[in-house]
N, C-alpha and C. Protein backbone atom coordinates (compact mmCIF):
# COMPACT_ATOMS: atom_id res chain seq x y z
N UNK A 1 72.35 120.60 99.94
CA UNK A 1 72.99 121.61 100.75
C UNK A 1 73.69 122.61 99.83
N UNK A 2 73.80 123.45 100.07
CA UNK A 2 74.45 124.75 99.44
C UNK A 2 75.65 124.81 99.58
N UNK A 3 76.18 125.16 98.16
CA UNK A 3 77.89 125.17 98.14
C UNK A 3 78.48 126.34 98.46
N UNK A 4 79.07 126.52 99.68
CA UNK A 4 80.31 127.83 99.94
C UNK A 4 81.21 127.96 98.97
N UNK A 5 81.69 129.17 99.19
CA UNK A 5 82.26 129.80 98.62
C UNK A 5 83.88 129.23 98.97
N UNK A 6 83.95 129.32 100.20
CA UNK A 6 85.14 128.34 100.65
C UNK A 6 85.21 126.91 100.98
N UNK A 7 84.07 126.07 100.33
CA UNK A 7 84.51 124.74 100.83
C UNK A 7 85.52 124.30 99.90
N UNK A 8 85.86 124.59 98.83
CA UNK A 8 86.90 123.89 98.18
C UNK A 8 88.21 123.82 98.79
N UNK A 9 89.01 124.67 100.00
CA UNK A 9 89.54 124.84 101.14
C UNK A 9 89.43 123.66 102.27
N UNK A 10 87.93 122.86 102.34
CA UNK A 10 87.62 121.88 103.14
C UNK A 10 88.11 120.54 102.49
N UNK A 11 89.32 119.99 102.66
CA UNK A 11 89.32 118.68 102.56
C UNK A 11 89.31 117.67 103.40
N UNK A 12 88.45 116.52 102.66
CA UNK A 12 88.27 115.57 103.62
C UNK A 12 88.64 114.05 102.88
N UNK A 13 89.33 114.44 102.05
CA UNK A 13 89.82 112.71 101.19
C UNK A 13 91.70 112.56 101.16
N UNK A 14 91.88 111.26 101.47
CA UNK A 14 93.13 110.74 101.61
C UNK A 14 94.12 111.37 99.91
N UNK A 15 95.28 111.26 99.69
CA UNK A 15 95.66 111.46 98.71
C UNK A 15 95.35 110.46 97.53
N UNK A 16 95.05 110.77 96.66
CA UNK A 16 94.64 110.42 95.22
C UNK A 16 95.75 109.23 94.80
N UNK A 17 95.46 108.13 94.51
CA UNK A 17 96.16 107.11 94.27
C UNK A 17 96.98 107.62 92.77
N UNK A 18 98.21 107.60 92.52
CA UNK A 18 99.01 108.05 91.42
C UNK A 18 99.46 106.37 90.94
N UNK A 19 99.49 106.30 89.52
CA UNK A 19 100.55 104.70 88.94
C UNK A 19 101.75 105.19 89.13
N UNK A 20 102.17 103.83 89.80
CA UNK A 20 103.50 103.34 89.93
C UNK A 20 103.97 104.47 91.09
N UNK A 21 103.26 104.97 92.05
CA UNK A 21 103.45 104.77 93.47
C UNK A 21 103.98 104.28 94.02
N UNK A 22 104.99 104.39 95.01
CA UNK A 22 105.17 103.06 95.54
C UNK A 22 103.83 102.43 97.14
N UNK A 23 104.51 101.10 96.82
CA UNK A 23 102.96 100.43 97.96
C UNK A 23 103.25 100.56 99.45
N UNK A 24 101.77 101.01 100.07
CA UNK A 24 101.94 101.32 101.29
C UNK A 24 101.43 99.96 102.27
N UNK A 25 100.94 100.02 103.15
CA UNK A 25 100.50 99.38 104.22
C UNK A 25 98.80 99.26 103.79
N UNK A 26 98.56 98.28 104.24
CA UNK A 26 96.76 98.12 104.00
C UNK A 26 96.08 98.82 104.53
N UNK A 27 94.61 98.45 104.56
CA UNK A 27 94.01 99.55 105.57
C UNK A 27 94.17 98.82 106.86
N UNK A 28 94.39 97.41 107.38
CA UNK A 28 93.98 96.79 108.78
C UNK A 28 95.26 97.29 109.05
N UNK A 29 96.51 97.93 108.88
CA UNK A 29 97.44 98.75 109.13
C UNK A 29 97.82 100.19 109.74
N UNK A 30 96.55 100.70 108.34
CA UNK A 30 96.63 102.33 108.50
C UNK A 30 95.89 102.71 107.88
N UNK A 31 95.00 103.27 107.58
CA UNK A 31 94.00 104.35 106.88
C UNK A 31 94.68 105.94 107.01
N UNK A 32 94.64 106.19 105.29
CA UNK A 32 95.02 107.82 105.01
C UNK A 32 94.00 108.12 105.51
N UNK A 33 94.04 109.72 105.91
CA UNK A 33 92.57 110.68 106.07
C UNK A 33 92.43 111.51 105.57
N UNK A 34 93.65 112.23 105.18
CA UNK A 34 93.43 113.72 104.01
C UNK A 34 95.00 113.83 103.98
N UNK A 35 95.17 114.26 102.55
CA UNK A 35 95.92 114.94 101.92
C UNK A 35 95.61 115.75 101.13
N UNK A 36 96.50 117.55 101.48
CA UNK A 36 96.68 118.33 100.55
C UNK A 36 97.45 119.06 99.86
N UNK A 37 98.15 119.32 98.62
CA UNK A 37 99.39 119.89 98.36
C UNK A 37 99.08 120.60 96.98
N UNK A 38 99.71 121.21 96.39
CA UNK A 38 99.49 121.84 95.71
C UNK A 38 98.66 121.76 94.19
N UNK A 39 98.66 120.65 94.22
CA UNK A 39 98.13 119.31 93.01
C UNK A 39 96.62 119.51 93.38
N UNK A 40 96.20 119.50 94.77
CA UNK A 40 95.03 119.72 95.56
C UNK A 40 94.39 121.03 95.01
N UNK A 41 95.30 122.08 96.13
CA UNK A 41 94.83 123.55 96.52
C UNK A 41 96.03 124.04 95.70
N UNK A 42 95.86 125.01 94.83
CA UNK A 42 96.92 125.58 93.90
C UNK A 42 97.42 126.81 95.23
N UNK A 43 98.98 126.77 95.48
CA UNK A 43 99.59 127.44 96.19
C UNK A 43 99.58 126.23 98.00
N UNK A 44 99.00 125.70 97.99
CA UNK A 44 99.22 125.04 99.36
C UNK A 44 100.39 123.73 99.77
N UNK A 45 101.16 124.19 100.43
CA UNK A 45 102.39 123.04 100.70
C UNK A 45 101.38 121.98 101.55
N UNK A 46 102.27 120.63 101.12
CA UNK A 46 101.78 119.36 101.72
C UNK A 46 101.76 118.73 103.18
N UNK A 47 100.29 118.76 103.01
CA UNK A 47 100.24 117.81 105.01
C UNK A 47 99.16 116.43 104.44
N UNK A 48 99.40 115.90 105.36
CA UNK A 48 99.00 114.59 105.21
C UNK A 48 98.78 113.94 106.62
N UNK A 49 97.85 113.49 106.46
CA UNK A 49 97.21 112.63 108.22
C UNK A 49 96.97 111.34 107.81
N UNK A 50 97.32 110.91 109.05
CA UNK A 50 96.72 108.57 108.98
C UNK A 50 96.56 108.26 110.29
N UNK A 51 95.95 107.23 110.45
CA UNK A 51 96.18 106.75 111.69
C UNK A 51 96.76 105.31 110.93
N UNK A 52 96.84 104.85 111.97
CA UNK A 52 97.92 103.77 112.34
C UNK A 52 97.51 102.83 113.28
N UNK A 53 97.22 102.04 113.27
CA UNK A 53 96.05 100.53 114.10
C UNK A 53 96.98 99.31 114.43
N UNK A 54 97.87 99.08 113.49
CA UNK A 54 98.71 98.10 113.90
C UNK A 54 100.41 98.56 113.20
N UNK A 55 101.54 97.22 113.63
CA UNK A 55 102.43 97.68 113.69
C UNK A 55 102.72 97.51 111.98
N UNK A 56 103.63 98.27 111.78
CA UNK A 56 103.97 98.47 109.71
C UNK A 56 104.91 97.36 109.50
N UNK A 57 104.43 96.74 107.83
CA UNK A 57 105.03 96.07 107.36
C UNK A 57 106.14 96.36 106.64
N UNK A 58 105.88 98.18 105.57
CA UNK A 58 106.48 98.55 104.94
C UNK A 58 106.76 99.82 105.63
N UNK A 59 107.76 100.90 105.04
CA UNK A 59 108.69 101.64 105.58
C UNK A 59 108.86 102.70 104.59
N UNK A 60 108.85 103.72 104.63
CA UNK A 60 109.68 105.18 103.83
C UNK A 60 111.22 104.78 104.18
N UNK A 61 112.22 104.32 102.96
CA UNK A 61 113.39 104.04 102.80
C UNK A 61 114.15 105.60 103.11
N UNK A 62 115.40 105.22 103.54
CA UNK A 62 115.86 106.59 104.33
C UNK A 62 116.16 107.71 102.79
N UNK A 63 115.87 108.98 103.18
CA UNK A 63 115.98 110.12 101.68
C UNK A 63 116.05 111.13 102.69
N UNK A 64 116.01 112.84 101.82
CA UNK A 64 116.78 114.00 102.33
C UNK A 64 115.59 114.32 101.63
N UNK A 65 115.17 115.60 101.81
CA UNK A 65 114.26 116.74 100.47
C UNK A 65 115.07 117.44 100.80
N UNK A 66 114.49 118.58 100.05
CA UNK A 66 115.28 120.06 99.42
C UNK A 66 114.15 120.52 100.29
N UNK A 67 113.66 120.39 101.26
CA UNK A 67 112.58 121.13 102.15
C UNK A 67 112.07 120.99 103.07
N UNK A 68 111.86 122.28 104.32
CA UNK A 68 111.91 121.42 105.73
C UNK A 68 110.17 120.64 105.75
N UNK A 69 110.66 119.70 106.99
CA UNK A 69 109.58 119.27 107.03
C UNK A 69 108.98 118.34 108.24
N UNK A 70 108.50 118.07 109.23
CA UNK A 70 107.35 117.67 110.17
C UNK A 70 106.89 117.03 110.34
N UNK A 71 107.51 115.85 111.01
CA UNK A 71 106.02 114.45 111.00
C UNK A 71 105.46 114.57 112.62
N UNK A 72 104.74 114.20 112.91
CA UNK A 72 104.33 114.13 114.43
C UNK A 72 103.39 112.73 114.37
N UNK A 73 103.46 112.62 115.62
CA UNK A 73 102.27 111.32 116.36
C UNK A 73 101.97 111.20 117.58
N UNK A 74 100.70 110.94 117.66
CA UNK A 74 99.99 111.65 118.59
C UNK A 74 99.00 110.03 119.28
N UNK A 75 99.14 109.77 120.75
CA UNK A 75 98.99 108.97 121.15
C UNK A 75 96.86 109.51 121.38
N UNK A 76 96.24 108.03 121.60
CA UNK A 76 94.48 108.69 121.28
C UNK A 76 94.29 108.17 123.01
N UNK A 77 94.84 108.09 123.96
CA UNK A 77 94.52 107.73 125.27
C UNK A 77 93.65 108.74 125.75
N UNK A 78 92.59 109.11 126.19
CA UNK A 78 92.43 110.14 126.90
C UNK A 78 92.94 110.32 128.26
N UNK A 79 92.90 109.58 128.49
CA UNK A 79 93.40 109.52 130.11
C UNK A 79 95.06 109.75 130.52
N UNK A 80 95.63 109.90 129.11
CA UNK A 80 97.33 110.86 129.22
C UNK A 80 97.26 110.30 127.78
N UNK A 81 97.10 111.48 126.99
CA UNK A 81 97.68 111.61 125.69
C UNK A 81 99.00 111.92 125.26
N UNK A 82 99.43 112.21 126.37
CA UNK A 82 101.24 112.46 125.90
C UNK A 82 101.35 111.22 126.07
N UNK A 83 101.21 110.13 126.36
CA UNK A 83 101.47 108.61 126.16
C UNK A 83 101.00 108.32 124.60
N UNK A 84 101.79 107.35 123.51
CA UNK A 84 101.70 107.23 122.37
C UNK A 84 101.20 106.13 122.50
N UNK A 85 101.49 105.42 123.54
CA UNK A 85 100.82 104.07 123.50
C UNK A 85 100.74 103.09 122.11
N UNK A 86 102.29 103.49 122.12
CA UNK A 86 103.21 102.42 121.26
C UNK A 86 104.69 102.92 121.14
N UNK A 87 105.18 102.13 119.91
CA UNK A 87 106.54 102.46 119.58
C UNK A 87 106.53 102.91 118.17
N UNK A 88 107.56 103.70 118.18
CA UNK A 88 107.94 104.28 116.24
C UNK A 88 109.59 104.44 116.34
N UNK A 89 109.87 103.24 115.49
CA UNK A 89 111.42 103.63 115.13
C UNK A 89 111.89 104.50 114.41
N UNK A 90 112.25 105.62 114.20
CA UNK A 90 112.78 106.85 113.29
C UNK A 90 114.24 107.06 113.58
N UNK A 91 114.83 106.77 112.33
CA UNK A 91 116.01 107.08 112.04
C UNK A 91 116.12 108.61 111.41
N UNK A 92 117.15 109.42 112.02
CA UNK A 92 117.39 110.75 112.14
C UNK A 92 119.29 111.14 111.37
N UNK A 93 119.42 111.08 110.39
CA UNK A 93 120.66 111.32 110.25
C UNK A 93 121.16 109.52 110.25
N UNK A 94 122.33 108.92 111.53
CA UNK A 94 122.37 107.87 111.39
C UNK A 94 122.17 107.51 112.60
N UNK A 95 121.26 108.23 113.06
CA UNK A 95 120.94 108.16 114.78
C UNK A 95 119.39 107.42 114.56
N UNK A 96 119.42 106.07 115.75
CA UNK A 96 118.12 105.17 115.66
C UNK A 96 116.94 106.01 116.87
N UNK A 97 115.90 106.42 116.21
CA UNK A 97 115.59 107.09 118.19
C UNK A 97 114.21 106.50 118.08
N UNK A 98 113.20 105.88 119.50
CA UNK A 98 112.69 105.19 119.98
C UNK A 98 111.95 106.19 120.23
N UNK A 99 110.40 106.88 119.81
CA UNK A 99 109.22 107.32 120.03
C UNK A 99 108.45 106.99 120.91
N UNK A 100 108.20 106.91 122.14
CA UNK A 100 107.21 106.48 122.95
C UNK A 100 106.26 107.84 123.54
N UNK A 101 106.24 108.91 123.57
CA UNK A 101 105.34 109.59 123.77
C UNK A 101 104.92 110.28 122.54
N UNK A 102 104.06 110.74 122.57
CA UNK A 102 103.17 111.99 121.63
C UNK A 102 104.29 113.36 121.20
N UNK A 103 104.69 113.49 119.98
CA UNK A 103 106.08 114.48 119.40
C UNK A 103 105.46 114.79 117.97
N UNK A 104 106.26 115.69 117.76
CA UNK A 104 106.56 116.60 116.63
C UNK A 104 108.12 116.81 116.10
N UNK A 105 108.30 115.83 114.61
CA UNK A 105 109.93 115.82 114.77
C UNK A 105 110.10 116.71 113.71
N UNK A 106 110.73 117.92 113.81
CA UNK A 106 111.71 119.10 113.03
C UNK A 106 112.75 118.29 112.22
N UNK A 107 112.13 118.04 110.61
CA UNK A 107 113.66 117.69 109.60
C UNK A 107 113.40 118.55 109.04
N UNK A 108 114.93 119.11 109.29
CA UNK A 108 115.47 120.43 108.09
C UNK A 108 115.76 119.82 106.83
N UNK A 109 115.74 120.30 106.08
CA UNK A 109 115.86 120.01 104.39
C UNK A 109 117.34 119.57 104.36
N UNK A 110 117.46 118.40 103.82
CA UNK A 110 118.73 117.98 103.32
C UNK A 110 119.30 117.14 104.83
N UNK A 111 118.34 116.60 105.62
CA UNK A 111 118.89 116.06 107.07
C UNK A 111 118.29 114.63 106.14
N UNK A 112 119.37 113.42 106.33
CA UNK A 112 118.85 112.25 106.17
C UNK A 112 118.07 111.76 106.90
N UNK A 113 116.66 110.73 106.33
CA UNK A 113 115.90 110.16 107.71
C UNK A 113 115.19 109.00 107.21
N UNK A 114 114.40 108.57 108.17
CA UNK A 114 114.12 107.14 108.02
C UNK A 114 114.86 105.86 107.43
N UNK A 115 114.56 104.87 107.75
CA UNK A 115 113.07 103.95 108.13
C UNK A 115 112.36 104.80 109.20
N UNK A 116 111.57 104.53 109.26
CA UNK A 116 110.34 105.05 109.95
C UNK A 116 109.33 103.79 110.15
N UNK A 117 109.51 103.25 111.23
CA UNK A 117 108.63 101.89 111.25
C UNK A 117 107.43 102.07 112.53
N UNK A 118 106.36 101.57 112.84
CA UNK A 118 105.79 101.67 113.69
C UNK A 118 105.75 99.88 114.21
N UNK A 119 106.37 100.06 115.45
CA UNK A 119 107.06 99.04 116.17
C UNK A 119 105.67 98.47 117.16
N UNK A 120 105.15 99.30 117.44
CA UNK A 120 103.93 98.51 118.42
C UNK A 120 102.73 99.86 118.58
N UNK A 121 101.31 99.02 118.39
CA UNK A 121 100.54 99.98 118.73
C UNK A 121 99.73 99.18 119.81
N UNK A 122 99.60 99.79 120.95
CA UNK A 122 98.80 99.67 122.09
C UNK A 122 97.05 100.12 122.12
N UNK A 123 97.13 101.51 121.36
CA UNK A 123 95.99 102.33 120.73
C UNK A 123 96.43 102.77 119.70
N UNK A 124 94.89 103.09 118.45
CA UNK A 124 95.45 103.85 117.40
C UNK A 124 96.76 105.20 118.09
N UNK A 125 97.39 105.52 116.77
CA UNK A 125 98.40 106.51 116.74
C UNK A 125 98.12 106.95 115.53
N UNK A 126 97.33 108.23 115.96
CA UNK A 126 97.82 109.64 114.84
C UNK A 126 99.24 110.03 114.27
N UNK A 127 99.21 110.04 112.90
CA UNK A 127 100.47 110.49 112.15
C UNK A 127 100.27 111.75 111.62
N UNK A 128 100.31 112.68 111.52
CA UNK A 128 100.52 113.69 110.83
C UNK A 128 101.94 114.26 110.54
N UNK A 129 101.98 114.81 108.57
CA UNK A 129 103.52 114.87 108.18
C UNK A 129 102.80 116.15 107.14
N UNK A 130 103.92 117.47 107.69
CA UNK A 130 103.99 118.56 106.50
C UNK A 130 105.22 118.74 106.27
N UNK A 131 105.46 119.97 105.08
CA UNK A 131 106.49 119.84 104.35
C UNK A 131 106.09 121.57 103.75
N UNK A 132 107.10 122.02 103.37
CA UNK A 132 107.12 123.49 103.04
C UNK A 132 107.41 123.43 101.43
N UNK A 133 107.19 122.42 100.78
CA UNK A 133 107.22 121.95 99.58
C UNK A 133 106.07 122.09 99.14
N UNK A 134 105.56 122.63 97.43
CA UNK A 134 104.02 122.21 97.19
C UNK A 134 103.46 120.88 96.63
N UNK A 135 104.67 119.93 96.92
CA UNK A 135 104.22 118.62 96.83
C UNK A 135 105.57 117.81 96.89
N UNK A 136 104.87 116.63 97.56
CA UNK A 136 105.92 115.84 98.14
C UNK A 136 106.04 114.78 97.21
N UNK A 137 107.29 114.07 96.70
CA UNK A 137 107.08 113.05 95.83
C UNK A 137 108.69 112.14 96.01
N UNK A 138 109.13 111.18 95.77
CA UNK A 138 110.03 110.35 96.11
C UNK A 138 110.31 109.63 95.20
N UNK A 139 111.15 108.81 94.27
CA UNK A 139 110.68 107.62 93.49
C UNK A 139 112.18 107.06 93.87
N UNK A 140 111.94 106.29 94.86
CA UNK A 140 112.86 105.30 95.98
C UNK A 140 112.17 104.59 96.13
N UNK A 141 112.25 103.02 96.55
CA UNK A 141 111.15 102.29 96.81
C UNK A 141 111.07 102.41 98.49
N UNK A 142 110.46 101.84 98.65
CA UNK A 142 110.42 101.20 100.51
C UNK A 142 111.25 99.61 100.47
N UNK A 143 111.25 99.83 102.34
CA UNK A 143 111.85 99.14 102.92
C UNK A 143 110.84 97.84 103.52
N UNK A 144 111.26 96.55 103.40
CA UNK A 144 111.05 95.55 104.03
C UNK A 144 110.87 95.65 105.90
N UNK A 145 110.12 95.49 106.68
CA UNK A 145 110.42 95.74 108.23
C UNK A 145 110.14 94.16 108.56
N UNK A 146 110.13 94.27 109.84
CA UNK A 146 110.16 93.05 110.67
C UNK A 146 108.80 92.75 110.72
């Protein structure tokens, strides 16, 4: 097949495994689907997609960036997709709040957040998380969950 001119713009691979990462969830957990940030696409701030199949072992330990940023999840029911058809615990500041429908959560830069746990999945749950940063990076470990 013939290479465009813009497919380098088309991504379709999870983020690039880096050493000494910290460790995520398996795949019978969650499967990445694409990540891109500037490391990627020179000039492009970071989004990142997963789904999510069962409930998480491990956790994004609570942190701030220097940049706003967007997670959402998105329930796969067809028959009422604003149903998440599960649970996601997200801690907001020092406020615990209980996810049960399909959202898009607004953190402003420098707002404390998480754990971030996914408490029950009924059906997969779409994650998608951007950031106005050209790359997102942390070196905090994670959290232990239930």
């Amino acid at each position: 097949m013939e290479e465009k001119k813009y497919d380098k713009y088309i991504i379709t691979s999870p983020k690039p495994l880096t050493e000494g990462e910290p460790k995520k969830d398996g795949a019978d957990v969650m499967t990445p689907i694409t990540y891109i940030d500037d490391r990627i696409i020179k000039g492009a701030f970071y989004v990142e997609c997963s789904w999510f199949w069962k409930p998480t072992k491990l956790s994004p330990p609570t942190h701030v960036h220097g940049f706003d940023e967007i997670l959402s999840f998105f329930g796969s029911y067809p028959g009422n997709p604003k149903d998440l058809c599960g649970e996601v615990e997200l801690w907001l500041g020092d406020e615990k709040h209980i996810l049960t429908q399909s959202c898009s959560v607004y953190i402003p830069k420098g707002l404390k957040h998480c754990p971030m746990i996914i408490r029950k999945v009924e059906r997969p749950i779409f994650h998608f998380s951007c950031g106005t940063s050209g790359k997102y990076s942390k070196d905090i470990g994670l959290i232990e969950t239930d």
